[in-house]
C-alpha atoms as a PDB file:
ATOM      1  CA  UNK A   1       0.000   0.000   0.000  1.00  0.00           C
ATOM      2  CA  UNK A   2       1.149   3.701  -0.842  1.00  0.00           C
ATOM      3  CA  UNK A   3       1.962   6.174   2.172  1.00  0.00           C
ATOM      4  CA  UNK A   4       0.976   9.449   1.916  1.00  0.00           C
ATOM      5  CA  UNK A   5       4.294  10.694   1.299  1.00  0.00           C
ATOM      6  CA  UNK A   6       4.511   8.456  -1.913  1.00  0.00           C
ATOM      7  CA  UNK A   7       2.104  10.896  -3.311  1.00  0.00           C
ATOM      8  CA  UNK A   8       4.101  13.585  -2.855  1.00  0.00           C
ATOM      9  CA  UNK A   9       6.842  12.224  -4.553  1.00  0.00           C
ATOM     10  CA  UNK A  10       5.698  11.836  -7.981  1.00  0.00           C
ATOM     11  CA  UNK A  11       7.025  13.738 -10.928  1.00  0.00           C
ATOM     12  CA  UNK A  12       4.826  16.621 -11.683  1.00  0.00           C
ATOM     13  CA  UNK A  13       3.459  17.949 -15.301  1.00  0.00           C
ATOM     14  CA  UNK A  14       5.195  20.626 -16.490  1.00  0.00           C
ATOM     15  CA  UNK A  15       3.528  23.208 -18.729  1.00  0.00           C
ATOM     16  CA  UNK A  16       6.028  24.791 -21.249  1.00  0.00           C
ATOM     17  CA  UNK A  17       5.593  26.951 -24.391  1.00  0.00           C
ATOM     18  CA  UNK A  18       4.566  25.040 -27.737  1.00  0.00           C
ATOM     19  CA  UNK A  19       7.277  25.124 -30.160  1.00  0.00           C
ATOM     20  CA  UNK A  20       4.429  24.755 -32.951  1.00  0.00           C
ATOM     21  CA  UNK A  21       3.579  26.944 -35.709  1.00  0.00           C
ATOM     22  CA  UNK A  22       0.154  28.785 -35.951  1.00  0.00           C
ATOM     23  CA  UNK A  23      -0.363  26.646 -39.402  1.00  0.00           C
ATOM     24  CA  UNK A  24       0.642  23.348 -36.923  1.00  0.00           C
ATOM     25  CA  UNK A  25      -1.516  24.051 -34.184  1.00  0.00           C
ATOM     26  CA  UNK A  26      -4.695  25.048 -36.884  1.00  0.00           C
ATOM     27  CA  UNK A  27      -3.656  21.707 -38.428  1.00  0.00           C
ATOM     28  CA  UNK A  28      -3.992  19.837 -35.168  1.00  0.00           C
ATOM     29  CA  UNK A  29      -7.259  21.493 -34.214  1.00  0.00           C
ATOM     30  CA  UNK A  30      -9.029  20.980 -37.354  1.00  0.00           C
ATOM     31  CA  UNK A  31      -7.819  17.130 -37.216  1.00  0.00           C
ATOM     32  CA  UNK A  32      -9.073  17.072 -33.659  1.00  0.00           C
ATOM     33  CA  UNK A  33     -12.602  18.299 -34.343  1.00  0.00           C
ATOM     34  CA  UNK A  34     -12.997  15.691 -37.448  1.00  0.00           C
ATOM     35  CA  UNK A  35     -12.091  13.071 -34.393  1.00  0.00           C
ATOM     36  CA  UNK A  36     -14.227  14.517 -31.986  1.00  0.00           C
ATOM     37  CA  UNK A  37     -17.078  14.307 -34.670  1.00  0.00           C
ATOM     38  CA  UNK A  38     -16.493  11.025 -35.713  1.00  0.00           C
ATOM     39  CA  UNK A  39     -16.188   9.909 -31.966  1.00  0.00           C
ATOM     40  CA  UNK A  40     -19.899  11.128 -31.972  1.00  0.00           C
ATOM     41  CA  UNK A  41     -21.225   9.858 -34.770  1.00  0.00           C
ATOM     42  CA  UNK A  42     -20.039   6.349 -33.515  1.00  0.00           C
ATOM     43  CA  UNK A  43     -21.345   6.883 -29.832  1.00  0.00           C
ATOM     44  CA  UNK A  44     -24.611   8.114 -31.587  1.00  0.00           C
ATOM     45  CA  UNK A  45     -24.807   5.108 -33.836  1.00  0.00           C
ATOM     46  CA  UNK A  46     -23.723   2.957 -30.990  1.00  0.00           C
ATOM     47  CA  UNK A  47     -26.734   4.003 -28.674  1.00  0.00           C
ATOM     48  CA  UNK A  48     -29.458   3.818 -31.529  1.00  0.00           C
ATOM     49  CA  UNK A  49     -27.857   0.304 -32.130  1.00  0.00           C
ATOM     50  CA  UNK A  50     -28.824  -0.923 -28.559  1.00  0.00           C
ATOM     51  CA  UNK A  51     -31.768   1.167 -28.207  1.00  0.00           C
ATOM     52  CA  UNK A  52     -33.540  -0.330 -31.342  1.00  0.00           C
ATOM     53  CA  UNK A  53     -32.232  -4.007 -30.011  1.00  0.00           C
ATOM     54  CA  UNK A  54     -34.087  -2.825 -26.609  1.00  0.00           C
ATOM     55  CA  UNK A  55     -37.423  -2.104 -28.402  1.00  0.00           C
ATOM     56  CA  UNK A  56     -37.160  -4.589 -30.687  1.00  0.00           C
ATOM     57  CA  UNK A  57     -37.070  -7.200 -27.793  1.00  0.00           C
ATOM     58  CA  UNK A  58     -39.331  -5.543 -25.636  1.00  0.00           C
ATOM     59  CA  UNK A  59     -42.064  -5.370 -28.279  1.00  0.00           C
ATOM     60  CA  UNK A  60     -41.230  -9.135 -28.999  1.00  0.00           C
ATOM     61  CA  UNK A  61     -42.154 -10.434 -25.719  1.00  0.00           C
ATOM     62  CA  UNK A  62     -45.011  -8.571 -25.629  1.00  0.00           C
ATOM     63  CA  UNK A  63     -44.420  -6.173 -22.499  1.00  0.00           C
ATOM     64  CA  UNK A  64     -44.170  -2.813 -24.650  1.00  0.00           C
ATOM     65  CA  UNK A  65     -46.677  -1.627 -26.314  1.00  0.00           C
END
C-alpha cells in the first residue's frame, strides 16, 4: 500500500511553451474536431444500435406496447 508521502513524490506535469507553428496548431485542431465528430457519430450510432435491439425485444415479448 502507498503512504501518503509516496504521493508527494511523484514527478509533476510541467507546462512549457509550444514550439508549434500557428499553421501546426490550426492543423492539429481541425484534425481534432474531425475526431471529436467522428467519436460522436459512432457513440450516436452505438446508442441507436442498442436502443432499437431494446425495443425490438421488448415489443417481442409482448411487455411494450
Amino acid at each position: 500500500m502507498m503512504a501518503k508521502d509516496d504521493f508527494d513524490r511523484m514527478p509533476r506535469t510541467e507546462l512549457r511553451e509550444s514550439n508549434w507553428t500557428p499553421e501546426e496548431r490550426a492543423e492539429f485542431i481541425r484534425r481534432r474536431r474531425g475526431r471529436n465528430w467522428l467519436l460522436l457519430a459512432a457513440l450516436g450510432v452505438f446508442s441507436m444500435m442498442i436502443y432499437g435491439i431494446a425495443v425490438v425485444k421488448l415489443h417481442e415479448y409482448g411487455q411494450m406496447w
